[in-house]
PDB file of N, CA and C in Angstrom:
ATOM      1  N   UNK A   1     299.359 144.136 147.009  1.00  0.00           N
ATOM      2  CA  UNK A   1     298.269 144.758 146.280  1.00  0.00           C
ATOM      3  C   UNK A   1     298.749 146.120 145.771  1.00  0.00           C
ATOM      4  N   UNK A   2     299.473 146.325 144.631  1.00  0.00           N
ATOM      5  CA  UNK A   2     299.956 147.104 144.518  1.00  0.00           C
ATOM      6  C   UNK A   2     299.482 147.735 142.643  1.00  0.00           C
ATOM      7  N   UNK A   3     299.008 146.703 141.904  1.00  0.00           N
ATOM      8  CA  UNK A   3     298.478 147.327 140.862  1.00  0.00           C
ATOM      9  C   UNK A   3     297.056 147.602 140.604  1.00  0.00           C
ATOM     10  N   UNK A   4     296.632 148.124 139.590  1.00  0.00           N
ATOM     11  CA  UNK A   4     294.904 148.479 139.417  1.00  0.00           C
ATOM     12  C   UNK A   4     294.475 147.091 139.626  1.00  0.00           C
ATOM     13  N   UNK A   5     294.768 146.466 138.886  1.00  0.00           N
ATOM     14  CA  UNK A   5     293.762 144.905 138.785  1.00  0.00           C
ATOM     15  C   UNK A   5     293.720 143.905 140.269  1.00  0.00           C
ATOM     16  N   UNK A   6     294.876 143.960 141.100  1.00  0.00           N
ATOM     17  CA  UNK A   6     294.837 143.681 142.579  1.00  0.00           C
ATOM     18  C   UNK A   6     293.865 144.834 143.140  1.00  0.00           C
ATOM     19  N   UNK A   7     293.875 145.796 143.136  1.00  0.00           N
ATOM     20  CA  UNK A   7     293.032 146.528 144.235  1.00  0.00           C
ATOM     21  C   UNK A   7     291.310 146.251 143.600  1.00  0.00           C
ATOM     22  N   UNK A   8     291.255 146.107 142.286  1.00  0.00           N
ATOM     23  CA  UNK A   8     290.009 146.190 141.702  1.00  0.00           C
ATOM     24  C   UNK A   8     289.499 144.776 141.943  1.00  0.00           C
ATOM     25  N   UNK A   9     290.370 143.657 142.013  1.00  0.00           N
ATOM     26  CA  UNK A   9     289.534 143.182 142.400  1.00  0.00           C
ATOM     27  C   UNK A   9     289.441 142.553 143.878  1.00  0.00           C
ATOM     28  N   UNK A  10     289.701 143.465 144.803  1.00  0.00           N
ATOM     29  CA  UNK A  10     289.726 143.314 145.981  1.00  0.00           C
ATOM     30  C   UNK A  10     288.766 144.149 145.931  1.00  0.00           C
ATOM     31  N   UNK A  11     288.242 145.699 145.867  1.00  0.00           N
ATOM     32  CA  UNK A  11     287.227 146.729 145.731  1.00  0.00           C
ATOM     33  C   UNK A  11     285.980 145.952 145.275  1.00  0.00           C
ATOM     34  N   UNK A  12     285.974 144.784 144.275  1.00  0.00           N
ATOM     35  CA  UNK A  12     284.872 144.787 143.800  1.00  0.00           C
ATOM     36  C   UNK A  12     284.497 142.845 144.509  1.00  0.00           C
ATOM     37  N   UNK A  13     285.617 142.825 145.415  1.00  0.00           N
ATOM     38  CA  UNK A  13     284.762 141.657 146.257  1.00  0.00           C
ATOM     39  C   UNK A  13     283.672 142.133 147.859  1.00  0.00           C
ATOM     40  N   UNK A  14     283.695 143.402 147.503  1.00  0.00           N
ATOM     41  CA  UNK A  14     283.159 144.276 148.780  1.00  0.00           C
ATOM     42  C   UNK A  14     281.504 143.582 147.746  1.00  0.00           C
ATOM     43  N   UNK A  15     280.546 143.080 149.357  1.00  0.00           N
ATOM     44  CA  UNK A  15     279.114 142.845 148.810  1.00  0.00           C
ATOM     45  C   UNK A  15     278.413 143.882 147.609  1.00  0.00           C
ATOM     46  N   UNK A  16     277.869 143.310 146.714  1.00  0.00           N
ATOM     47  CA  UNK A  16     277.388 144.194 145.535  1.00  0.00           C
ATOM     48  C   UNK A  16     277.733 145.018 144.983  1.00  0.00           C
ATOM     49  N   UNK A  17     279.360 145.285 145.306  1.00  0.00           N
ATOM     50  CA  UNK A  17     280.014 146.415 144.256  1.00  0.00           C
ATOM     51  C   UNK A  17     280.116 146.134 143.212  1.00  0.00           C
ATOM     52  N   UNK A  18     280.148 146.930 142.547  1.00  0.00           N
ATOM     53  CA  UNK A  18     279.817 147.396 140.903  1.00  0.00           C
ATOM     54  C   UNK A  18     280.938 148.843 140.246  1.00  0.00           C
ATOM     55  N   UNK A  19     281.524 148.614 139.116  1.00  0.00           N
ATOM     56  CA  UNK A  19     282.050 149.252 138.555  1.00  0.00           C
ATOM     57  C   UNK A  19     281.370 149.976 137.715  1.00  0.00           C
ATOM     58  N   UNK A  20     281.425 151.593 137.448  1.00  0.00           N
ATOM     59  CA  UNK A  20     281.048 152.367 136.840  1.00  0.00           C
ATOM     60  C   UNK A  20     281.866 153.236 136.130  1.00  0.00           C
ATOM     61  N   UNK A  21     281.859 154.140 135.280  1.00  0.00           N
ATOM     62  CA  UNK A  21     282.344 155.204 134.178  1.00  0.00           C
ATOM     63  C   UNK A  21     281.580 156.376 134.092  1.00  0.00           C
ATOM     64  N   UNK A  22     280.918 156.818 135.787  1.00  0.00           N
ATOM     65  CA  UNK A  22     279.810 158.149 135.169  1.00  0.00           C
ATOM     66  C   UNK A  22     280.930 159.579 134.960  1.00  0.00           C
ATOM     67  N   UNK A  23     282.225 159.282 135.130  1.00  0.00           N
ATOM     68  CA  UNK A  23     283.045 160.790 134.735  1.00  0.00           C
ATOM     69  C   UNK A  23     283.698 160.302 133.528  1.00  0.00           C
ATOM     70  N   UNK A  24     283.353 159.351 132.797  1.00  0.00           N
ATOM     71  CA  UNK A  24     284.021 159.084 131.356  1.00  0.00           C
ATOM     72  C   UNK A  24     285.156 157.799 131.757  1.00  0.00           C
ATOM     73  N   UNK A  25     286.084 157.621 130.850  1.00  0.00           N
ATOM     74  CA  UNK A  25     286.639 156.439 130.343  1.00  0.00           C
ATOM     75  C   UNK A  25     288.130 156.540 131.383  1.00  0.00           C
ATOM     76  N   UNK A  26     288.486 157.864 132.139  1.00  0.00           N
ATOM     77  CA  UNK A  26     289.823 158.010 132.708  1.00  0.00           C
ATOM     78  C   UNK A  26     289.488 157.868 134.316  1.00  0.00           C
ATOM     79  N   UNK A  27     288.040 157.671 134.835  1.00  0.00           N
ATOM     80  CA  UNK A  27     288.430 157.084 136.129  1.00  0.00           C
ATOM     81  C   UNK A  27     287.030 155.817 136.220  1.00  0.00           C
ATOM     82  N   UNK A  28     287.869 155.031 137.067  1.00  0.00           N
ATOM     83  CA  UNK A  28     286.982 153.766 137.703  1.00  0.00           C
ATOM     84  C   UNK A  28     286.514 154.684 138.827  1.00  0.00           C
ATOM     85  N   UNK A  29     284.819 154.175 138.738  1.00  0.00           N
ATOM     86  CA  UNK A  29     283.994 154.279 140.185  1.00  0.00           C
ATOM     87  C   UNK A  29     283.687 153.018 140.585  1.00  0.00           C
ATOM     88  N   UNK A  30     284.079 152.546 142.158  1.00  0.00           N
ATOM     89  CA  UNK A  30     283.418 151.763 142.340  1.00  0.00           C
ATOM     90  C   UNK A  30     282.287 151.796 143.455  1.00  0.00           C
ATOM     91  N   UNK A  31     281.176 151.525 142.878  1.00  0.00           N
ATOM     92  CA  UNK A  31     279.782 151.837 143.608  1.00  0.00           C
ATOM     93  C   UNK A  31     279.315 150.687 144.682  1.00  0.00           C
ATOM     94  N   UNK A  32     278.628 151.170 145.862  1.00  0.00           N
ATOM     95  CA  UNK A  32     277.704 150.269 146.590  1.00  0.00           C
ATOM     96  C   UNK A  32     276.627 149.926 145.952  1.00  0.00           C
ATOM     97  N   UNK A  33     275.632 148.463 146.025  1.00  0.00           N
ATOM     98  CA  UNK A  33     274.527 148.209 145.790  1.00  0.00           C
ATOM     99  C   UNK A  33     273.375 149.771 145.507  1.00  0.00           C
ATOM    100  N   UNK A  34     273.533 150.600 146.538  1.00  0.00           N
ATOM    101  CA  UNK A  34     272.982 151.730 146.599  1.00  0.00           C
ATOM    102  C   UNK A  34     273.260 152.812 145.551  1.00  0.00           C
ATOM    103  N   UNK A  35     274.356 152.658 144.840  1.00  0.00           N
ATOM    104  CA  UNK A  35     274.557 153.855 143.834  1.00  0.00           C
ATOM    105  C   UNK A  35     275.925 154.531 144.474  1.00  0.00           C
ATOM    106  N   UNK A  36     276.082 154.599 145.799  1.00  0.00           N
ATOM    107  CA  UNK A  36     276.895 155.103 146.498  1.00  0.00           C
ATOM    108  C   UNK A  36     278.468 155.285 146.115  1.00  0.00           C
ATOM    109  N   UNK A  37     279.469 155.837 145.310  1.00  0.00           N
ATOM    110  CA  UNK A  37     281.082 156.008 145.118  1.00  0.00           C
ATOM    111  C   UNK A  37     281.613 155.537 146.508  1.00  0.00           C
ATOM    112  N   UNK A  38     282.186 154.708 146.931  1.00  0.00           N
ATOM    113  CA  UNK A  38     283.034 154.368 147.440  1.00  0.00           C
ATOM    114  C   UNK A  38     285.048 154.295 147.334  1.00  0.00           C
ATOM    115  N   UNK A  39     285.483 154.421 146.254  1.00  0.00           N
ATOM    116  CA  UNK A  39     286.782 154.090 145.578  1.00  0.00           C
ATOM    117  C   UNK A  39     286.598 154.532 144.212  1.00  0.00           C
ATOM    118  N   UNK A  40     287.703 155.432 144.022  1.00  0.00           N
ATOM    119  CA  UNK A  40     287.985 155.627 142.846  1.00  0.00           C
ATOM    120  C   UNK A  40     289.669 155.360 142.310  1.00  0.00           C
ATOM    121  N   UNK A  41     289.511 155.042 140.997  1.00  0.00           N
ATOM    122  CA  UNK A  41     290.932 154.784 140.599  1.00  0.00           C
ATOM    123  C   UNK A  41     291.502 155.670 139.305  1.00  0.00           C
ATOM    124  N   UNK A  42     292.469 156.363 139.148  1.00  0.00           N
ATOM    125  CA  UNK A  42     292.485 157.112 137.756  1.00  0.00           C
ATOM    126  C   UNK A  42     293.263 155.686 136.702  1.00  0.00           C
ATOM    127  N   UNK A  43     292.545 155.707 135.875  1.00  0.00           N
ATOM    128  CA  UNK A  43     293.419 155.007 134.918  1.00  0.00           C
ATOM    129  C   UNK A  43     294.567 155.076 134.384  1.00  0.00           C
ATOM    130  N   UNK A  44     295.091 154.250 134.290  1.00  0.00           N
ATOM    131  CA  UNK A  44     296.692 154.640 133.540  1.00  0.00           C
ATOM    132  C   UNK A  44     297.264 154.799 134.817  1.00  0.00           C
ATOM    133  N   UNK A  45     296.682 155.481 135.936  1.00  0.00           N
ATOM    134  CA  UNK A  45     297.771 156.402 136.599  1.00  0.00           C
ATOM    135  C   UNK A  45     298.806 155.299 137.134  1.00  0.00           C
ATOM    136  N   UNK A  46     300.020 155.573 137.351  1.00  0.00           N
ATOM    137  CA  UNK A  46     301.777 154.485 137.574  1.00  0.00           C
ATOM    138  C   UNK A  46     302.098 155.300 138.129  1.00  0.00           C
ATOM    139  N   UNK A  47     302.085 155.461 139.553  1.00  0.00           N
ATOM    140  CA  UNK A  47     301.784 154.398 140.521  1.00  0.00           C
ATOM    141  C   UNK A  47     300.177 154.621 140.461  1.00  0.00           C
ATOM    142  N   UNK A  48     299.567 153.403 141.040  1.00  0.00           N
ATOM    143  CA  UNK A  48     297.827 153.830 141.126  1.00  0.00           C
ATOM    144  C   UNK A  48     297.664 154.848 141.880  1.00  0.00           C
ATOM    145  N   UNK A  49     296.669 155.785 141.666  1.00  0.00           N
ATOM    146  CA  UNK A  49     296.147 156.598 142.347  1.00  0.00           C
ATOM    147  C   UNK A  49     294.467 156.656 142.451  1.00  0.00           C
ATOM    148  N   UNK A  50     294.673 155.850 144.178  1.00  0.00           N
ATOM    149  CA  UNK A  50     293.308 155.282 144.799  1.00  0.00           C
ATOM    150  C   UNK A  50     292.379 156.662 145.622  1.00  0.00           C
ATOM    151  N   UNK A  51     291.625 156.630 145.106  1.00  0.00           N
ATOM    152  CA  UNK A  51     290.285 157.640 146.458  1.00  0.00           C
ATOM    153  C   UNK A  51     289.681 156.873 147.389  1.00  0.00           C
ATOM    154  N   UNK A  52     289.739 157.732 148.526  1.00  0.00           N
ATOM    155  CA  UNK A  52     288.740 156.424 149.168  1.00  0.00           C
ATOM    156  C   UNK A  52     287.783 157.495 150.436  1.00  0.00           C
ATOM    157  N   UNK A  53     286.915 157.207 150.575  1.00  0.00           N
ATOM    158  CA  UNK A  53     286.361 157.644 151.966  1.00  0.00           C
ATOM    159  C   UNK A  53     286.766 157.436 152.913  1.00  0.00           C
ATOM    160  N   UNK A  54     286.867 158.235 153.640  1.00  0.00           N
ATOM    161  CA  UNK A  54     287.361 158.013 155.291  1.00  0.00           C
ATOM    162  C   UNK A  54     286.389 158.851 156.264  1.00  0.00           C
ATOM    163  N   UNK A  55     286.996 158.583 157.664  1.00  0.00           N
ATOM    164  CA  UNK A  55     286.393 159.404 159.029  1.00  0.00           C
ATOM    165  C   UNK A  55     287.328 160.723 158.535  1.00  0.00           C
ATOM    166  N   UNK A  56     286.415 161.825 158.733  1.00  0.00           N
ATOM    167  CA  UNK A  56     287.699 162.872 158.668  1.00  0.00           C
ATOM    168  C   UNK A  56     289.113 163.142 159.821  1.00  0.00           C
ATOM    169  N   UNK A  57     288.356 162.565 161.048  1.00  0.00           N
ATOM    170  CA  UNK A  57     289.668 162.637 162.058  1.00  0.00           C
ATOM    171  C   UNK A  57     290.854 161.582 161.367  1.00  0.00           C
ATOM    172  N   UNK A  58     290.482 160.281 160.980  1.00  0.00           N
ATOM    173  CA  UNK A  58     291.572 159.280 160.472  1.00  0.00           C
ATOM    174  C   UNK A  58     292.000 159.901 159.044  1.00  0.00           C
ATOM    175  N   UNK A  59     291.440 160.778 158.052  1.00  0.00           N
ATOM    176  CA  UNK A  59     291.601 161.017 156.951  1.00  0.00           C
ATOM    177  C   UNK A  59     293.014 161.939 157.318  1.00  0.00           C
ATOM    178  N   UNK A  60     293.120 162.570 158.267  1.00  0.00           N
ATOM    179  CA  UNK A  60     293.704 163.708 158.779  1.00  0.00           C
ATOM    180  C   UNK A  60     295.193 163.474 159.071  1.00  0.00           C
ATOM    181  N   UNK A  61     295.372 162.007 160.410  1.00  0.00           N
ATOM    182  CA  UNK A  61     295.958 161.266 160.732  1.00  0.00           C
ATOM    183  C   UNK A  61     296.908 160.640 159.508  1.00  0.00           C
ATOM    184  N   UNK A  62     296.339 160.102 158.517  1.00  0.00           N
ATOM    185  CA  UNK A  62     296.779 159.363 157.737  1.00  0.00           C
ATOM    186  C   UNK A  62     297.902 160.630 156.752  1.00  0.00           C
ATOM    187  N   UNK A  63     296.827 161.602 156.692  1.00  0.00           N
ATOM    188  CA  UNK A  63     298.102 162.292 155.702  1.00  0.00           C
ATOM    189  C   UNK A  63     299.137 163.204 156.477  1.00  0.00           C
ATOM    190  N   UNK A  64     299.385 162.986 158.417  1.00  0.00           N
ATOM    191  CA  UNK A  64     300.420 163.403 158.440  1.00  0.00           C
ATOM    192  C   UNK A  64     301.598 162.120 159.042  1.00  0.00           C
ATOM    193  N   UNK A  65     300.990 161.157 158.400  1.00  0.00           N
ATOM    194  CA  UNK A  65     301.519 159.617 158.847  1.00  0.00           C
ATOM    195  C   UNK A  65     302.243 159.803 157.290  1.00  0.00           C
ATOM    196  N   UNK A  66     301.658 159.336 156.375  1.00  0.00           N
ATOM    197  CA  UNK A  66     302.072 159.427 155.347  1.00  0.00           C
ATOM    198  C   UNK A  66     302.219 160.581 154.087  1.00  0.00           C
ATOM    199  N   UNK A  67     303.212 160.383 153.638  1.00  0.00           N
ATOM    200  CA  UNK A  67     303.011 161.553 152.306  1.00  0.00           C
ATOM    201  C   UNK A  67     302.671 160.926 151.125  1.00  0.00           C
ATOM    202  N   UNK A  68     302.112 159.473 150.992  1.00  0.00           N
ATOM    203  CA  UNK A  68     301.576 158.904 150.130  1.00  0.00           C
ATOM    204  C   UNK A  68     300.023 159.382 150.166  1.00  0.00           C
ATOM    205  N   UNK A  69     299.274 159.724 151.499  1.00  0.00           N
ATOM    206  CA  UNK A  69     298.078 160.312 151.203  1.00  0.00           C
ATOM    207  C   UNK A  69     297.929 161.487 151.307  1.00  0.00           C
ATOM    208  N   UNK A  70     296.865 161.918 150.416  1.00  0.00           N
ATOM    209  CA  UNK A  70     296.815 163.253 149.936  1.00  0.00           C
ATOM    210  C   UNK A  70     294.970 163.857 150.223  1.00  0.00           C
ATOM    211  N   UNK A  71     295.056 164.483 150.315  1.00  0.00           N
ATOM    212  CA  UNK A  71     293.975 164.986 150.256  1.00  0.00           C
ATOM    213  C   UNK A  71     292.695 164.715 149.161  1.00  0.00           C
ATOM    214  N   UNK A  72     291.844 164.771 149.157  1.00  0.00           N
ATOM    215  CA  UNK A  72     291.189 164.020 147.833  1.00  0.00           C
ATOM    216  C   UNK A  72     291.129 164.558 146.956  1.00  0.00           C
ATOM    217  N   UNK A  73     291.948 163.763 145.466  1.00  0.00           N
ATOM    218  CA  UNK A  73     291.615 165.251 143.976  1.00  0.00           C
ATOM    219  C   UNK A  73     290.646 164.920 143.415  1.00  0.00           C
ATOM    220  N   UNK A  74     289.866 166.316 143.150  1.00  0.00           N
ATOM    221  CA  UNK A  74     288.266 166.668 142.458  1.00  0.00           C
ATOM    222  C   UNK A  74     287.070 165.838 143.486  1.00  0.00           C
ATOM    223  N   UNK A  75     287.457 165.856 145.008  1.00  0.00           N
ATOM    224  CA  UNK A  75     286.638 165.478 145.864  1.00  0.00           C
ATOM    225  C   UNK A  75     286.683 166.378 147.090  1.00  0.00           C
ATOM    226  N   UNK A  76     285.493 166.062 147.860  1.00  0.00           N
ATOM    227  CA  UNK A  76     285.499 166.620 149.464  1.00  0.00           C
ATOM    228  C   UNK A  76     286.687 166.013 149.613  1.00  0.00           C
ATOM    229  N   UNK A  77     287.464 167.314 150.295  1.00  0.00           N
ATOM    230  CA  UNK A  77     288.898 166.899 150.920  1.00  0.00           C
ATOM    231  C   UNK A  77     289.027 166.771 152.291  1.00  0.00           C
ATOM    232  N   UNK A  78     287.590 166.765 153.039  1.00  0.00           N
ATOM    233  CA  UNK A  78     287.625 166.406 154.327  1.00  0.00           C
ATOM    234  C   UNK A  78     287.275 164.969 154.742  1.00  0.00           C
ATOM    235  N   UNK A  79     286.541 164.570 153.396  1.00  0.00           N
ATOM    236  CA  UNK A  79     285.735 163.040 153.352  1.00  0.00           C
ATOM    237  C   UNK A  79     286.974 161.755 153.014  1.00  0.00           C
ATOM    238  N   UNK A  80     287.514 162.708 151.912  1.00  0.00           N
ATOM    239  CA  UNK A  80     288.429 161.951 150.892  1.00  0.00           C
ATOM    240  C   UNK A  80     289.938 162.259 151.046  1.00  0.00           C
ATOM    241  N   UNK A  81     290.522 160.871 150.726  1.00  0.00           N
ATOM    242  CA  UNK A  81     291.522 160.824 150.195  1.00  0.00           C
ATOM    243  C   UNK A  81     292.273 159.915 149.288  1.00  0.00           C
ATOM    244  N   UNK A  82     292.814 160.399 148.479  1.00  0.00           N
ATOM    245  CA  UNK A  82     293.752 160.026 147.225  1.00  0.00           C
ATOM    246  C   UNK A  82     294.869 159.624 148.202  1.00  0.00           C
ATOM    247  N   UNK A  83     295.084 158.126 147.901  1.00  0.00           N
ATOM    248  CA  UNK A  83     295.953 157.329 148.464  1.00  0.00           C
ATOM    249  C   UNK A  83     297.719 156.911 146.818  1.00  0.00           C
ATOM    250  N   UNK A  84     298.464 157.798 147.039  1.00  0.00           N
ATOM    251  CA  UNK A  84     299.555 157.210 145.810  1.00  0.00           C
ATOM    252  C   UNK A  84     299.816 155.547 146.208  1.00  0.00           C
ATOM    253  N   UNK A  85     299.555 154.532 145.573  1.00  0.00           N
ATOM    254  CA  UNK A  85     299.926 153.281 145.825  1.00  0.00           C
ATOM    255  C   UNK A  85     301.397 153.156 145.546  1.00  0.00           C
ATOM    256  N   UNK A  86     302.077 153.592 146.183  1.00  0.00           N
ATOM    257  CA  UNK A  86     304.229 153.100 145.981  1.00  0.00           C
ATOM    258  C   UNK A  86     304.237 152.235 147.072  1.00  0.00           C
ATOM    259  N   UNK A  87     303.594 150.958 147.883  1.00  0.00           N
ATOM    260  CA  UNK A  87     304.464 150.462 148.939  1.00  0.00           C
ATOM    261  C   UNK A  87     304.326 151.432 150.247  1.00  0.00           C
ATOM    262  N   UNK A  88     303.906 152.492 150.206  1.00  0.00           N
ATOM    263  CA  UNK A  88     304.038 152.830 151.645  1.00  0.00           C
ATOM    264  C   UNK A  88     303.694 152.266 152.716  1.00  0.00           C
ATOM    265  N   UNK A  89     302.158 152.330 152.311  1.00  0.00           N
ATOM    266  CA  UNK A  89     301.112 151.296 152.788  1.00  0.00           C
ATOM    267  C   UNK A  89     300.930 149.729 152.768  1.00  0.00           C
ATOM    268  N   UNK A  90     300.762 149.384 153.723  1.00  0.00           N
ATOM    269  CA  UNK A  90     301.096 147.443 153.549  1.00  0.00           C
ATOM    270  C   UNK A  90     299.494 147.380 152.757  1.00  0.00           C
ATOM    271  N   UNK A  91     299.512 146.019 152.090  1.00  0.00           N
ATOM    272  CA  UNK A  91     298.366 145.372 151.971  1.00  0.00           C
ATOM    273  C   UNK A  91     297.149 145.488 152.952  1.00  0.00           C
ATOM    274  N   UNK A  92     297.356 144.775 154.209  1.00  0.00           N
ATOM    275  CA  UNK A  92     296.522 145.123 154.938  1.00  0.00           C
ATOM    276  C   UNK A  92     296.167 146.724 155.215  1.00  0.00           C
ATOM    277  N   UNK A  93     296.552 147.631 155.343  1.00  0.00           N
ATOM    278  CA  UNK A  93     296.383 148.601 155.215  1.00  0.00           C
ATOM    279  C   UNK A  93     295.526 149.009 154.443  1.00  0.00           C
ATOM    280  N   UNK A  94     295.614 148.997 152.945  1.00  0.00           N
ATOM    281  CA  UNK A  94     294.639 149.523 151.809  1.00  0.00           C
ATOM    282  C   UNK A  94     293.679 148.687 152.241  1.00  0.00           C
ATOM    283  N   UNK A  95     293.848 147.382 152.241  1.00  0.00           N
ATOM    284  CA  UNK A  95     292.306 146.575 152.484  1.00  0.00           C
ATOM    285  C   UNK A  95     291.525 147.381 154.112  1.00  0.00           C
ATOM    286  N   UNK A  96     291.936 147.575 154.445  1.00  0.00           N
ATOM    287  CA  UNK A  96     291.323 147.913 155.448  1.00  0.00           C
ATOM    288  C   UNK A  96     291.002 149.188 155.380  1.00  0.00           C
ATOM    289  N   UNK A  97     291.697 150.262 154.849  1.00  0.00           N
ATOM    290  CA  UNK A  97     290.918 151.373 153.993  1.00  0.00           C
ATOM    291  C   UNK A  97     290.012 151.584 153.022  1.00  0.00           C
ATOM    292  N   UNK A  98     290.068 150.437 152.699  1.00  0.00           N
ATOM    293  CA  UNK A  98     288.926 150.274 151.030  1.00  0.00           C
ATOM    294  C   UNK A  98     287.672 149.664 152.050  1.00  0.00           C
ATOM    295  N   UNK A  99     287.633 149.033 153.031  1.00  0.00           N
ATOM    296  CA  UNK A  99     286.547 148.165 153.682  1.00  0.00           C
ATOM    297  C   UNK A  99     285.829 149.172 154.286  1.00  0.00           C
ATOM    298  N   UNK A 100     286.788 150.452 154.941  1.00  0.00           N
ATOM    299  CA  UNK A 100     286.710 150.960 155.925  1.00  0.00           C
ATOM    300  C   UNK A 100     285.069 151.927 155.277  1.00  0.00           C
ATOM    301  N   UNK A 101     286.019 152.557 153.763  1.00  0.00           N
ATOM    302  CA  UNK A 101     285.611 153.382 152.645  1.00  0.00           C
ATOM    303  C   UNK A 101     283.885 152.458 152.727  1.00  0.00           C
ATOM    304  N   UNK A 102     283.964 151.166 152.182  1.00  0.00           N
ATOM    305  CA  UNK A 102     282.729 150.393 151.963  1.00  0.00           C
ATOM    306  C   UNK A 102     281.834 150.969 152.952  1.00  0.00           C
ATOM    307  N   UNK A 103     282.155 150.557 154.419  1.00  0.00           N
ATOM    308  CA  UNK A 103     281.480 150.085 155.064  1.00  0.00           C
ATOM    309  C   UNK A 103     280.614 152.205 155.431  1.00  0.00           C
ATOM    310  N   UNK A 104     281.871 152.817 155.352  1.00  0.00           N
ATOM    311  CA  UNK A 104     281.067 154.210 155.530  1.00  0.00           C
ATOM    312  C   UNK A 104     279.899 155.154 154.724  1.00  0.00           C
ATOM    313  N   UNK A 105     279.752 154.370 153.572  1.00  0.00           N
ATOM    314  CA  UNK A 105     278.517 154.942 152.615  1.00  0.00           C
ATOM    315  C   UNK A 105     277.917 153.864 152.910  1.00  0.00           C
ATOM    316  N   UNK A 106     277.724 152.726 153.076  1.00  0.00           N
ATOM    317  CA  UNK A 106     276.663 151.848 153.693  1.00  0.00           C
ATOM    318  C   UNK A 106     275.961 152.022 154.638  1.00  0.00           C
ATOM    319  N   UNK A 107     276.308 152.910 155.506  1.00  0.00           N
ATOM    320  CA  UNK A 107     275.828 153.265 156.837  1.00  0.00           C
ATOM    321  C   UNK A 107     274.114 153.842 156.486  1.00  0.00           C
TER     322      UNK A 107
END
């Protein structure tokens, strides 16, 4: 799962997600049934560059595990993080960060 169209449509098999454009045409939102941002994607961006919600203790963890995650750009950087998609991360991994992301604005 390594390009926009693999993660998007893994993001948008999460129950009632929905794709949106409320910051214009250069990033994907993808929303809960509720309205809720869950995942964001910048367009174009090579390698993808994924947002996602997290726990802030695991958000924390993750970016001194990896230097593929980053802190979240133009987001709460305690909530969020901007994940660079190069392979760092296995498949299971992102899926389980994107679920993780779902399942925490559902709450």
């Amino acid at each position: 799962m390594q390009t926009h169209k693999e993660i998007e449509e893994y993001t948008l098999s999460m129950p009632n997600a929905r794709l949106d454009y409320p910051f214009g045409e250069t990033v994907a939102v993808y929303k809960t049934a509720g309205n809720k941002m869950f995942a964001l994607i910048t367009e174009g961006s090579n390698p993808v560059r994924l947002s996602l919600k997290g726990d802030p203790q695991l958000n924390e963890i993750l970016r001194e595990k990896y230097e593929s995650v980053q802190s979240g750009w133009h987001l709460n950087k305690k909530h969020w993080n901007t994940i660079i998609v190069s392979g760092q991360l296995s498949n299971d991994e992102l899926k389980d960060l994107i679920r993780h992301s779902f399942e925490l604005v559902n709450r």
